[in-house]
Protein backbone atom coordinates (compact mmCIF):
# COMPACT_ATOMS: atom_id res chain seq x y z
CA UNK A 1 -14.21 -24.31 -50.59
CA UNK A 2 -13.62 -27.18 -52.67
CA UNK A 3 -9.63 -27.04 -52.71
CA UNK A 4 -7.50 -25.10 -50.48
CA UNK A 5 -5.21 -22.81 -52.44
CA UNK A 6 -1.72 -23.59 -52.28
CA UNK A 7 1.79 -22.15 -53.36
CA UNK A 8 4.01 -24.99 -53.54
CA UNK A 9 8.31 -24.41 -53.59
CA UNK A 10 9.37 -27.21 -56.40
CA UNK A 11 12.68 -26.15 -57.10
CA UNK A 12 15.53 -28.57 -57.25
CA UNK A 13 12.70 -31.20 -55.96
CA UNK A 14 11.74 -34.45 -58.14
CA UNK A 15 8.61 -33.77 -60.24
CA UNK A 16 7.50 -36.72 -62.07
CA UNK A 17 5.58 -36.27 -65.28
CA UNK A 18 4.20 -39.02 -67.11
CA UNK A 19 3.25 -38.53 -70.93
CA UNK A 20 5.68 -36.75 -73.51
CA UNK A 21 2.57 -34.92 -75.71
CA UNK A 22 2.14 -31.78 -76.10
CA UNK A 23 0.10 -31.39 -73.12
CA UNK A 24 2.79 -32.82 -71.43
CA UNK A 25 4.90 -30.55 -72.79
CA UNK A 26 2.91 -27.58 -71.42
CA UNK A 27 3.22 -28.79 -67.73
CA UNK A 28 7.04 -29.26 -68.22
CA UNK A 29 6.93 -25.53 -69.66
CA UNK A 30 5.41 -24.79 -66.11
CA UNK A 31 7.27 -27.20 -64.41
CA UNK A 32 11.01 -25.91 -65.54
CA UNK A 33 10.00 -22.36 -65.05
CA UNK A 34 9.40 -22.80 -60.91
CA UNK A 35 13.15 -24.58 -61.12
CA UNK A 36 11.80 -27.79 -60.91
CA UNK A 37 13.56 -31.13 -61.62
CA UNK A 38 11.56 -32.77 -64.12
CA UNK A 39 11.65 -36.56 -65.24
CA UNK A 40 9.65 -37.75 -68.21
CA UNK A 41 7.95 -41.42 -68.59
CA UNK A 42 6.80 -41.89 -72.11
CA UNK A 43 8.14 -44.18 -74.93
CA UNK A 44 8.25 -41.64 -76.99
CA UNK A 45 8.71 -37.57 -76.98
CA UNK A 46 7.30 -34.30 -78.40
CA UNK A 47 10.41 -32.59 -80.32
CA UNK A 48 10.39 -29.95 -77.99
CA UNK A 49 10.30 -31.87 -75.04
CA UNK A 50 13.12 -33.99 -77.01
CA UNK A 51 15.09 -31.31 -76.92
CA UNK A 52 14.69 -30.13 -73.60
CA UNK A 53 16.15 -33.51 -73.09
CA UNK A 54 19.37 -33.14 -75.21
CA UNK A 55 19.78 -29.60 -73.36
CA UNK A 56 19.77 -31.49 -70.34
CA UNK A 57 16.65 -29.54 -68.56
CA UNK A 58 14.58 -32.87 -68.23
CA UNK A 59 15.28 -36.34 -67.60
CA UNK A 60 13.87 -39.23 -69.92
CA UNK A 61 13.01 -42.61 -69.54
CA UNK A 62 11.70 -43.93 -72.33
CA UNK A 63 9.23 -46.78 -71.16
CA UNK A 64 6.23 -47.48 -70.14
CA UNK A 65 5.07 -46.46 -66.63
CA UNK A 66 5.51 -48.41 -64.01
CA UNK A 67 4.68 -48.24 -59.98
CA UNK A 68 8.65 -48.13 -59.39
CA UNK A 69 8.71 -44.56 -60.95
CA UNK A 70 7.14 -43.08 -58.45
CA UNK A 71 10.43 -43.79 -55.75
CA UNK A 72 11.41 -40.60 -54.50
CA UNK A 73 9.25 -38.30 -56.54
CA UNK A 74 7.62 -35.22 -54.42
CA UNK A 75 4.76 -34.42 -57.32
CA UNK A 76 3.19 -36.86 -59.79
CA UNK A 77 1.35 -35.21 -63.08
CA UNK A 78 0.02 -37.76 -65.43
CA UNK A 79 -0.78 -36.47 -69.32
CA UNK A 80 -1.39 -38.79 -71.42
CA UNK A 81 -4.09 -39.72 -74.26
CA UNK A 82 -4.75 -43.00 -72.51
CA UNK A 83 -7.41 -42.97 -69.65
CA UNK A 84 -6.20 -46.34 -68.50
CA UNK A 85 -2.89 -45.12 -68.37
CA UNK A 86 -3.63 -42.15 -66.06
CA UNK A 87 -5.77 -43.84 -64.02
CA UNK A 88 -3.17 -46.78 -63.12
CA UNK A 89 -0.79 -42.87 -62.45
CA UNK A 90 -3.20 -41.84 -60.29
CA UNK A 91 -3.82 -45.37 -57.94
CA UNK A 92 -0.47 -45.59 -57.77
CA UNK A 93 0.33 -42.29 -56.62
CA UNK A 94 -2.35 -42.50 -54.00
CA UNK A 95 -0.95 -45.30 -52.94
CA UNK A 96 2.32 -43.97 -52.29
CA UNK A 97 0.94 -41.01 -50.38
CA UNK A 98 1.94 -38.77 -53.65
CA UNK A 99 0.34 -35.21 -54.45
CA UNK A 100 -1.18 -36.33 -58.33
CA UNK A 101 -2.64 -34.22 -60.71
CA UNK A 102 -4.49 -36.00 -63.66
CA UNK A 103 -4.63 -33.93 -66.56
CA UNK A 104 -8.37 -33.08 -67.67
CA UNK A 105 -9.64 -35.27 -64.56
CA UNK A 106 -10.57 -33.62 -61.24
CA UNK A 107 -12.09 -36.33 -59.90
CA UNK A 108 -8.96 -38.46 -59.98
CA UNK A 109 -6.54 -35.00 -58.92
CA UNK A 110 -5.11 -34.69 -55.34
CA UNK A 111 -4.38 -31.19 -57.00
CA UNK A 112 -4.91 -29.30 -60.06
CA UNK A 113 -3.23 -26.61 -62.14
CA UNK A 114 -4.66 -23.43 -61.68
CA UNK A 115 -4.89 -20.24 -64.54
CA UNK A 116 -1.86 -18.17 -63.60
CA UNK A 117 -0.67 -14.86 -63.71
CA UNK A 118 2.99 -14.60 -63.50
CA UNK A 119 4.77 -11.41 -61.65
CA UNK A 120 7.32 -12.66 -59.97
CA UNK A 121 7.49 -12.87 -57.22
CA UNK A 122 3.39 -12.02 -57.41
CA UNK A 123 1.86 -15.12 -58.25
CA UNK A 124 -1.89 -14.18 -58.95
CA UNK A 125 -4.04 -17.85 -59.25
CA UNK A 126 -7.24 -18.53 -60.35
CA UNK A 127 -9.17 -22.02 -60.23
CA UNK A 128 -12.61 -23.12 -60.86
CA UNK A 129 -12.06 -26.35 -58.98
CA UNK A 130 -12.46 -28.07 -62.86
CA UNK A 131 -16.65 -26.50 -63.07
CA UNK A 132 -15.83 -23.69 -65.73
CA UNK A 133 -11.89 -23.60 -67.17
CA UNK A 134 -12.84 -21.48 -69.74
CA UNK A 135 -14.46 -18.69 -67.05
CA UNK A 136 -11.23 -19.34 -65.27
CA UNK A 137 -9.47 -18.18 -68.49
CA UNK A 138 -11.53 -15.56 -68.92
CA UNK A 139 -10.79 -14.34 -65.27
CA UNK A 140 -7.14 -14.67 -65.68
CA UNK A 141 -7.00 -12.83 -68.94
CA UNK A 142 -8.97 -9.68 -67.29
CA UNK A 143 -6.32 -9.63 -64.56
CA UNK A 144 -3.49 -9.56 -66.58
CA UNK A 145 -4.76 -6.11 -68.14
CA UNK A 146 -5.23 -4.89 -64.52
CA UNK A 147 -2.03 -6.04 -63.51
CA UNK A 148 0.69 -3.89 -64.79
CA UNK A 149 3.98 -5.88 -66.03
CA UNK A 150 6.41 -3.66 -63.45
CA UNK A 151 4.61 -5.11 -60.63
CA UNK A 152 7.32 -7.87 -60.12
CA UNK A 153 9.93 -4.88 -59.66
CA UNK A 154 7.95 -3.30 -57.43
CA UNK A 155 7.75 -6.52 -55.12
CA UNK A 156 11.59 -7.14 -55.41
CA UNK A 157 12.36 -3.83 -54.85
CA UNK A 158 9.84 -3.89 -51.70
CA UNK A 159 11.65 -7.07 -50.35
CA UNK A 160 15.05 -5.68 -50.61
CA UNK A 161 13.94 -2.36 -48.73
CA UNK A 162 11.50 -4.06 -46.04
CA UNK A 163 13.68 -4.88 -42.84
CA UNK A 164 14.75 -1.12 -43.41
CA UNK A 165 11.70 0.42 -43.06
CA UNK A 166 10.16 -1.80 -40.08
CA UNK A 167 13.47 -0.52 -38.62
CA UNK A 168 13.16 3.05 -39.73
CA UNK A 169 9.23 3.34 -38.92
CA UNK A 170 8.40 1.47 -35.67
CA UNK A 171 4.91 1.72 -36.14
CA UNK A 172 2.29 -0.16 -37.86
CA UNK A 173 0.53 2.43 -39.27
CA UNK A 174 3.23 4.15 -40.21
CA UNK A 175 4.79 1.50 -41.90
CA UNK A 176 1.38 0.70 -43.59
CA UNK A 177 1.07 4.52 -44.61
CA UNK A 178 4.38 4.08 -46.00
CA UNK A 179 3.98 1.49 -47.80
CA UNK A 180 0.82 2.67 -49.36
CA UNK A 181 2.35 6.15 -50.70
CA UNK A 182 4.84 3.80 -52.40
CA UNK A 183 2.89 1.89 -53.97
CA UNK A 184 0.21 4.93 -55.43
CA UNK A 185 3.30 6.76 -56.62
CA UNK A 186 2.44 7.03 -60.28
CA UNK A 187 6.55 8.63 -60.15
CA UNK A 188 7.81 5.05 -59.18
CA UNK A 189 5.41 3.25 -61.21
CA UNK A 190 6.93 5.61 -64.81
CA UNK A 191 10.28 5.01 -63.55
CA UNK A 192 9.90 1.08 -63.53
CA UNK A 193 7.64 0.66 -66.42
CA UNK A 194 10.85 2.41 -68.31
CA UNK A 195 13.14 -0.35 -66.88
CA UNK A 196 14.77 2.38 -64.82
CA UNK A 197 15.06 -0.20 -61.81
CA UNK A 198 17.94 1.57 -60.20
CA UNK A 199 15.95 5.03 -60.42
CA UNK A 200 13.32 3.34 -58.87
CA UNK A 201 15.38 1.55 -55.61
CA UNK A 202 16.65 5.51 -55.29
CA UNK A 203 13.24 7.07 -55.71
CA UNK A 204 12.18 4.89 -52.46
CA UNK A 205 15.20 5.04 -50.70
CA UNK A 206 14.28 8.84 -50.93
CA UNK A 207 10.66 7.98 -49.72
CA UNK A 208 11.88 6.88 -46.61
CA UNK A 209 14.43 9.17 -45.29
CA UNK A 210 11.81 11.83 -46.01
CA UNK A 211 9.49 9.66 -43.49
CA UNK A 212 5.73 9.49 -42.90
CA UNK A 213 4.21 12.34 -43.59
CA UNK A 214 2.47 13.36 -40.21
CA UNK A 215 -0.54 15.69 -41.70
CA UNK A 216 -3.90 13.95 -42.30
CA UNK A 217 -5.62 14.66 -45.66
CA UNK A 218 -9.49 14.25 -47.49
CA UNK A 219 -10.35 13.24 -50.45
CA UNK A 220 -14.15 13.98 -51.61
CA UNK A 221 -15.15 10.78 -53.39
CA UNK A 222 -18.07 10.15 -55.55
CA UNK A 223 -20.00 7.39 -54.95
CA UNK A 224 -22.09 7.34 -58.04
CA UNK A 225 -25.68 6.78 -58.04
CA UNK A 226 -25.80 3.13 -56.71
CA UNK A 227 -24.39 0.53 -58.98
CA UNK A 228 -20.95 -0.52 -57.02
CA UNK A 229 -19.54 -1.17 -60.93
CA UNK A 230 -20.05 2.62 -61.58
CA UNK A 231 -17.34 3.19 -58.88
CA UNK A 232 -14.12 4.53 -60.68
CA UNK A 233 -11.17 3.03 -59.74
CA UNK A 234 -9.37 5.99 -58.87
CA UNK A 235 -12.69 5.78 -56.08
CA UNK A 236 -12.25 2.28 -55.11
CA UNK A 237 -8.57 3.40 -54.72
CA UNK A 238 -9.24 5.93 -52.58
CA UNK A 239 -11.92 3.84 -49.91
CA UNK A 240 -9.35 0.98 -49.69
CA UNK A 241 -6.90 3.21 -48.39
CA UNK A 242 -9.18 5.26 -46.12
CA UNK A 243 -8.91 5.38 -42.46
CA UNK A 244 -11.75 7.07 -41.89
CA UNK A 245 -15.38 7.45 -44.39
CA UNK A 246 -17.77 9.48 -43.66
CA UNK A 247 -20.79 8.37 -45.98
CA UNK A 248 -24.15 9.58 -47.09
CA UNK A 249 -27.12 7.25 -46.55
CA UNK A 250 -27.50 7.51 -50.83
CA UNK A 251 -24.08 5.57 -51.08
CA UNK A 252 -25.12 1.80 -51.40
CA UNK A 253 -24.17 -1.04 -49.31
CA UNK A 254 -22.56 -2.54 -52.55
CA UNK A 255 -20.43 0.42 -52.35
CA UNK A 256 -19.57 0.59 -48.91
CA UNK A 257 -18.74 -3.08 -48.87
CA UNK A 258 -15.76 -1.98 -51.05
CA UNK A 259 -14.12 0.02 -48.29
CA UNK A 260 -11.44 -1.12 -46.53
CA UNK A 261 -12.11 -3.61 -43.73
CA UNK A 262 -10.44 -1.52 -40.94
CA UNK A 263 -11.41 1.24 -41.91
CA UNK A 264 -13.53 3.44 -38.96
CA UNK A 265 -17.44 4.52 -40.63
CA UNK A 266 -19.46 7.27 -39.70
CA UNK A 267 -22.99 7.63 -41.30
CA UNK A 268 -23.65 11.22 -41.58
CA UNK A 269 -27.30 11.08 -43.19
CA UNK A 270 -28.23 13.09 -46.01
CA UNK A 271 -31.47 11.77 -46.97
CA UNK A 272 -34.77 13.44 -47.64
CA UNK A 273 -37.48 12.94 -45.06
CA UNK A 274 -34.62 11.42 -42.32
CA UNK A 275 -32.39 12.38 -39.95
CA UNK A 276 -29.72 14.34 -41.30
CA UNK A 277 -26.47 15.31 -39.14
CA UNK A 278 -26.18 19.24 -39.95
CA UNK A 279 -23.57 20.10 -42.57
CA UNK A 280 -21.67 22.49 -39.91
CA UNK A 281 -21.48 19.10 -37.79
CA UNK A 282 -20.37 16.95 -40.62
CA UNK A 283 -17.04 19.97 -41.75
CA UNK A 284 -16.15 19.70 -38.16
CA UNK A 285 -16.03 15.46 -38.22
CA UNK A 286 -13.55 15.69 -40.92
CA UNK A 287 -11.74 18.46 -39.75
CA UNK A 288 -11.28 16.70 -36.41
CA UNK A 289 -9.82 13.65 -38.24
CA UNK A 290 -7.77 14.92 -40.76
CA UNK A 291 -6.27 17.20 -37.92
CA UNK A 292 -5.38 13.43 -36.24
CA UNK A 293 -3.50 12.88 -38.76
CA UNK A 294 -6.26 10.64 -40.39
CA UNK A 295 -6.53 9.54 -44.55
CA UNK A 296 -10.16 11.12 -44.38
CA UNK A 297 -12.61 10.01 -47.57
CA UNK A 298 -15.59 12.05 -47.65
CA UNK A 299 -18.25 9.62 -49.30
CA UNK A 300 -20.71 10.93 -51.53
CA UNK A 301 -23.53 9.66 -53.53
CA UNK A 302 -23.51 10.66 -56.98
CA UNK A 303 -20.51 13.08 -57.78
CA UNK A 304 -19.41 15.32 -54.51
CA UNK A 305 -19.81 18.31 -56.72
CA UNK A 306 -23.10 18.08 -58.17
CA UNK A 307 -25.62 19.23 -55.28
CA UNK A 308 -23.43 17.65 -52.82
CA UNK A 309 -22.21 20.88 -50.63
CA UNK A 310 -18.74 19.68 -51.77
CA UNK A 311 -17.27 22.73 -52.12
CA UNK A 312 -18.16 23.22 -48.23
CA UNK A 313 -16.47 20.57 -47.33
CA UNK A 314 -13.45 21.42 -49.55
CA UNK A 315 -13.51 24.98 -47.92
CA UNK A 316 -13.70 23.83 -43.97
CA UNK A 317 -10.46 21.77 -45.19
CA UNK A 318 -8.68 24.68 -46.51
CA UNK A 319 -9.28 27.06 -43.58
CA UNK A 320 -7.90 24.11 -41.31
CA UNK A 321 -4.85 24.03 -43.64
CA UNK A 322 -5.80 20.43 -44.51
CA UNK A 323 -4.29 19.04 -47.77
CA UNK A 324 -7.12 17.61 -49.92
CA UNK A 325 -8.27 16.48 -53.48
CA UNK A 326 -11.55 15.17 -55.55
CA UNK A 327 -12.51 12.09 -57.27
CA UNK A 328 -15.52 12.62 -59.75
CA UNK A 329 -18.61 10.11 -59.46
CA UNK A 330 -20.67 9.30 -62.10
CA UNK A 331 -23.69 11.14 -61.17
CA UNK A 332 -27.87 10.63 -61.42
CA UNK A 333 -28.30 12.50 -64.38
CA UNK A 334 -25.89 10.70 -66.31
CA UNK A 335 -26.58 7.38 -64.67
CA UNK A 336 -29.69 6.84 -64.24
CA UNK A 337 -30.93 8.08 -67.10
CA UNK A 338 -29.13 5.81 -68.98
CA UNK A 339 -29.98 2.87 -66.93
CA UNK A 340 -33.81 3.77 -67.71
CA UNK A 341 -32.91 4.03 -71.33
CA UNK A 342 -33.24 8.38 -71.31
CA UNK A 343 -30.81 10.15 -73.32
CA UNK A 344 -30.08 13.19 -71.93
CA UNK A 345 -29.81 14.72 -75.47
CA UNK A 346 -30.92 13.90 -79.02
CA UNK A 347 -30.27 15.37 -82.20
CA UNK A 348 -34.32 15.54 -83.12
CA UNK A 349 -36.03 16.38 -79.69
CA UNK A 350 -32.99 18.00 -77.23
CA UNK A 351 -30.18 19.77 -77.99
CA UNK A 352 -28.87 20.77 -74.12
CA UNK A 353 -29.58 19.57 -70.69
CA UNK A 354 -29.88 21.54 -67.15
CA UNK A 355 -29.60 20.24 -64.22
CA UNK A 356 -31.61 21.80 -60.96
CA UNK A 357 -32.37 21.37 -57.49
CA UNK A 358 -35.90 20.79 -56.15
CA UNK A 359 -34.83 22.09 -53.02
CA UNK A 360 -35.79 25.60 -52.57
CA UNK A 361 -32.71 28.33 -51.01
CA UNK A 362 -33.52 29.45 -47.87
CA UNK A 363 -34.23 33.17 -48.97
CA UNK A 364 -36.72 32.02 -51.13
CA UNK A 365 -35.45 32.88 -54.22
CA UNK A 366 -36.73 31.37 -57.59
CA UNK A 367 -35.04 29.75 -60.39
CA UNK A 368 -35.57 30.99 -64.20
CA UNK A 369 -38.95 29.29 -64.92
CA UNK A 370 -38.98 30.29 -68.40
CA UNK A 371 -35.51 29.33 -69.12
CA UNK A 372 -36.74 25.78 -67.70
CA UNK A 373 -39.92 25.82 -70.03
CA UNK A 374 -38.12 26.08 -72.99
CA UNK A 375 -38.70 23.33 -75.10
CA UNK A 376 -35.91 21.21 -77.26
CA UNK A 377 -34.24 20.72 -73.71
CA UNK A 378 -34.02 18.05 -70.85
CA UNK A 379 -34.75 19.55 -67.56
CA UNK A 380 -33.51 16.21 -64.85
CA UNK A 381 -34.49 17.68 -61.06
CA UNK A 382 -32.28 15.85 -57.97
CA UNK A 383 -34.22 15.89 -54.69
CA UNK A 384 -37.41 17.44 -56.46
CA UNK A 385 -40.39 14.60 -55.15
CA UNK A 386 -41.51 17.03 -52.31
CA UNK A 387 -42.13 19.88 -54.57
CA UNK A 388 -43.40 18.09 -57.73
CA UNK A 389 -46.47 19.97 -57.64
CA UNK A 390 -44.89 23.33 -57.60
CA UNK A 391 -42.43 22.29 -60.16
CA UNK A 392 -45.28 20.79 -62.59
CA UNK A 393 -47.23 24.57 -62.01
CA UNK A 394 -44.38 26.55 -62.81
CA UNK A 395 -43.23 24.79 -65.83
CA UNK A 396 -46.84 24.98 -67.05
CA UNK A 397 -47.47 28.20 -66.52
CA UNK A 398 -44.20 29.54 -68.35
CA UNK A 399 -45.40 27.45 -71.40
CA UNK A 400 -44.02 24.03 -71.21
CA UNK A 401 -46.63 21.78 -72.88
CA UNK A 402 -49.13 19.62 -70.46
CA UNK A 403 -48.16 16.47 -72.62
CA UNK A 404 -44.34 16.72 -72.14
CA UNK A 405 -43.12 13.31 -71.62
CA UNK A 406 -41.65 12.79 -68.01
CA UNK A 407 -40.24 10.34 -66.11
CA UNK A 408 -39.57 9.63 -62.31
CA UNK A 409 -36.64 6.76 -61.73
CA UNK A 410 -36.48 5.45 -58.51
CA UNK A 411 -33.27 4.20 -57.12
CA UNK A 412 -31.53 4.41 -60.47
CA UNK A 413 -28.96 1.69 -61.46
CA UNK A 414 -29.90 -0.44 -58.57
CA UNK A 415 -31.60 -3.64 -58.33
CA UNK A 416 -34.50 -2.02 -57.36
CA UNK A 417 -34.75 0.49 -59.97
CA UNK A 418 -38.14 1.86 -60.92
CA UNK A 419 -39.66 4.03 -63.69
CA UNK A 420 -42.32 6.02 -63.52
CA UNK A 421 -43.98 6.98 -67.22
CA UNK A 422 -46.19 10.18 -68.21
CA UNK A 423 -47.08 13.25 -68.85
CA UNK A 424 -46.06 16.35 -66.92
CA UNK A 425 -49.84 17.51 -66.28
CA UNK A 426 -49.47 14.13 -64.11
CA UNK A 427 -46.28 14.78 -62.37
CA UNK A 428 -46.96 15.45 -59.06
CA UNK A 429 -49.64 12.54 -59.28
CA UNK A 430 -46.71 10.18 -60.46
CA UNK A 431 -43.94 11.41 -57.37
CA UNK A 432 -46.96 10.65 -55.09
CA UNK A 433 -45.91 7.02 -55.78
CA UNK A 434 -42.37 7.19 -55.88
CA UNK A 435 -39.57 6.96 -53.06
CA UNK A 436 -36.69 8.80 -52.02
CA UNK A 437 -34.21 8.82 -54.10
CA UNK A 438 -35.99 9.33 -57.38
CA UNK A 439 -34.69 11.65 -60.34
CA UNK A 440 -37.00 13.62 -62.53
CA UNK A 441 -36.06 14.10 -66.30
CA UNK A 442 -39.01 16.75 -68.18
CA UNK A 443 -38.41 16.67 -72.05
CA UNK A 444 -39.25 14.58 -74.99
CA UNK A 445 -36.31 12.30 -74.32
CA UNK A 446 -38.28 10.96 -71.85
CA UNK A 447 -40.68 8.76 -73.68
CA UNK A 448 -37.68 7.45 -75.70
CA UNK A 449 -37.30 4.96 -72.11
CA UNK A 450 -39.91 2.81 -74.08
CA UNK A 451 -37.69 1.95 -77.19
CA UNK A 452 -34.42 2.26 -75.27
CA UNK A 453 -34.69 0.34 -71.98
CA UNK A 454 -31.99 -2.16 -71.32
CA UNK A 455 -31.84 -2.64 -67.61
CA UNK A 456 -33.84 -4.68 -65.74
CA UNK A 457 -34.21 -3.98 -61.78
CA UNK A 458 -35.27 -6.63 -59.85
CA UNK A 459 -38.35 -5.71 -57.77
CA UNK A 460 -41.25 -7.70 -56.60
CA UNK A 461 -42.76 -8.94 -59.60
CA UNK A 462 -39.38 -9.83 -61.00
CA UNK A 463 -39.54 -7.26 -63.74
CA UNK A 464 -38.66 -3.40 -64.51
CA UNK A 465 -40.97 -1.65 -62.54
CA UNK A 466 -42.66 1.00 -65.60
CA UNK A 467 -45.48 2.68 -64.61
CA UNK A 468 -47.61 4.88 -67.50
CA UNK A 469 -49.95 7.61 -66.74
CA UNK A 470 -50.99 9.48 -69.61
């Protein structure tokens, strides 16, 4: 770490700033809104920093700089067109033991101006240490979209209201619970954006007396199928706030690195050809921890209710009585697929897509083969490596033509993506050299991967792994 981030309290304290430019002028901007008391050194002064003067906001001396400026000054900031000039600032400051910040020039800076995003009293910073301003712009302006503009309230209202509830909740985690509801309440969050501020203080005051709620709760979230930037945010919401996750082996470590620190993890499996913790097991886990009163997120790959059993899960909830809700993933089929460059439709070669299993029920029961077959369709088959052979006979035998493009992707939106390129008369020769988890899409989309491939996973021989067989 290169500097060692700092929020310094300059009001009513002795700031000197030498230069009266207009880069001067932005640092005073800065300057008088944190309260400080500003004096300028410069012969002469930008209008509006000459009228700053006349409204009495800064203090001028109109001279040259000198060593003897520098007597009882807390900050030094020298911004000035003359590199001479703010390198005699900058010895001298040092010399005095003075905090200096040279304008343009790390190298002679004790400190340096950040990028700054102002919600008082949230004070968001972002510094590049001098390497890449502009990226540290770029940063800053990304945040202030994120960052709504009521967040400033919501801190001053949380001040005003904090000994109250650490005296009113005498627990941590209740007070952390508390806190947290706040703060997600998209009711609050209408009231303040409306500049109903009063509303607002009332709204929370509410909160409290009401109390913690005591009864646990799960949320099904979907993972999505591997790229931690498919995440929604309603998702990443939902795994920050988590006390407990249980996760499927398909959710990636770039996603489970998103989930709150403290949180408590249980693997529960779920992957083909690996020890898998039975489904009856995995309903009773979050039963028994939502019954603790736990914030239970049910981590799935994918979206929970696309092959996931989420329903299941939802249903052991409701027959404990346990409050619950969803949060969609992105999942394979529309992931993947587009990572590989494979449109699930097109206007000339697919007009609708299914979706199947390749796992077979347990009764044994079939699905519609020749609705499958039918051409002008994408068939894309989760979980269907093991029975690629019986997949490529059915859809043969109901009439889908031997030469229909398909295409196995391995691992889809990851680094370590793969695609496998051919011919369904080849399929079950081309998921004899894939891995778990690979998606199978059967249709003419398939072969568009060739024109439309954008994403490049990073595998052994530093390229997109596409493998033909035709």
């Amino acid at each position: 770490m290169d500097y060692l981030p700092l929020f310094a309290n300059v009001a009513q304290r002795p700031v000197l700033l030498v230069g009266g430019g207009e880069v001067a002028l932005r640092k005073a901007r800065l300057l008088l809104e944190a309260d400080a008391s500003v004096t300028v050194v410069a012969p002469d002064l930008h209008e509006e920093l000459h009228q700053l003067q006349q409204l009495g906001r800064i203090i001028h001396q109109a001279e040259l700089f000198q060593a003897s400026h520098l007597h009882g000054q807390r900050l030094v900031i020298a911004a000035t067109d003359d590199e001479q000039v703010n390198a005699d600032v900058a010895a001298a400051a040092e010399a005095a033991g003075l905090w200096v910040n040279v304008v343009d020039d790390p190298a002679r800076s004790s400190f340096i101006f950040p990028s700054i995003i102002d919600r008082s009293p949230i004070i968001v910073a972002i510094s590049s240490g001098g390497a890449a301003p502009v990226l540290a712009r770029l940063l800053r302006e990304r945040l202030e979209a994120l960052l709504p503009g009521h967040l400033g309230q919501l801190a001053r209202l949380s001040g005003q209201l904090r000994e109250r509830v650490k005296s009113a909740l005498t627990s941590l985690t209740q007070r952390r619970r508390f806190w947290e509801r706040v703060f997600a309440s998209g009711q609050l969050a209408s009231l303040l954006r409306a500049g109903e501020t009063e509303q607002g203080r009332q709204w929370m005051e509410t909160a409290l007396q009401q109390g913690e709620q005591e009864g646990g709760e799960l949320v099904l979230v979907g993972a999505g199928p591997g790229d931690a930037g498919l995440l929604t945010l309603k998702g990443l919401q939902q795994i920050q706030q988590a006390e407990v996750v249980l996760y499927d082996q398909l959710v990636s470590p770039e996603v489970l690195n998103l989930v709150r620190r403290d949180a408590e993890r249980i693997c529960v499996g779920k992957k083909a050809g690996a020890h898998s913790v039975p489904q009856a097991e995995i309903n009773a886990l979050l039963v028994e921890h939502a019954l603790a009163g736990k914030r239970v997120v049910r981590l799935k790959g994918g979206d929970p209710f696309m092959f996931g059993r989420g329903a299941e899960e939802l249903e052991a909830a409701r027959d404990a009585g346990i409050a619950f809700s969803v949060v969609p993933g992105i999942t394979a089929a529309a992931g993947a697929t587009a990572y590989a460059g494979i449109p699930l439709t097109h206007r000339d070669h697919a007009q609708s897509a299914v979706f199947i299993t390749g796992h077979c029920q347990q009764d044994g029961r079939e699905p519609d083969w020749p609705a499958l077959a039918a051409s002008n369709q994408t068939l894309v088959i989760y979980m269907g490596l093991i029975a690629s052979p019986v997949i490529q006979q059915r859809l043969l035998s109901h009439g889908r033509a031997p030469t229909t493009p398909v295409a196995l992707i391995e691992r889809g939106t990851t680094a370590e993506q793969k695609v496998w390129r051919g011919e369904l008369q080849h399929l079950a020769e081309l998921a004899s050299g894939a891995a778990s988890p690979s998606l199978i899409v059967v249709g003419e989309v398939a072969a568009l991967a060739d024109q439309l491939s954008w994403f490049r996973g990073e595998v052994a021989s530093g390229k997109e792994h596409l493998v033909e067989l035709a």
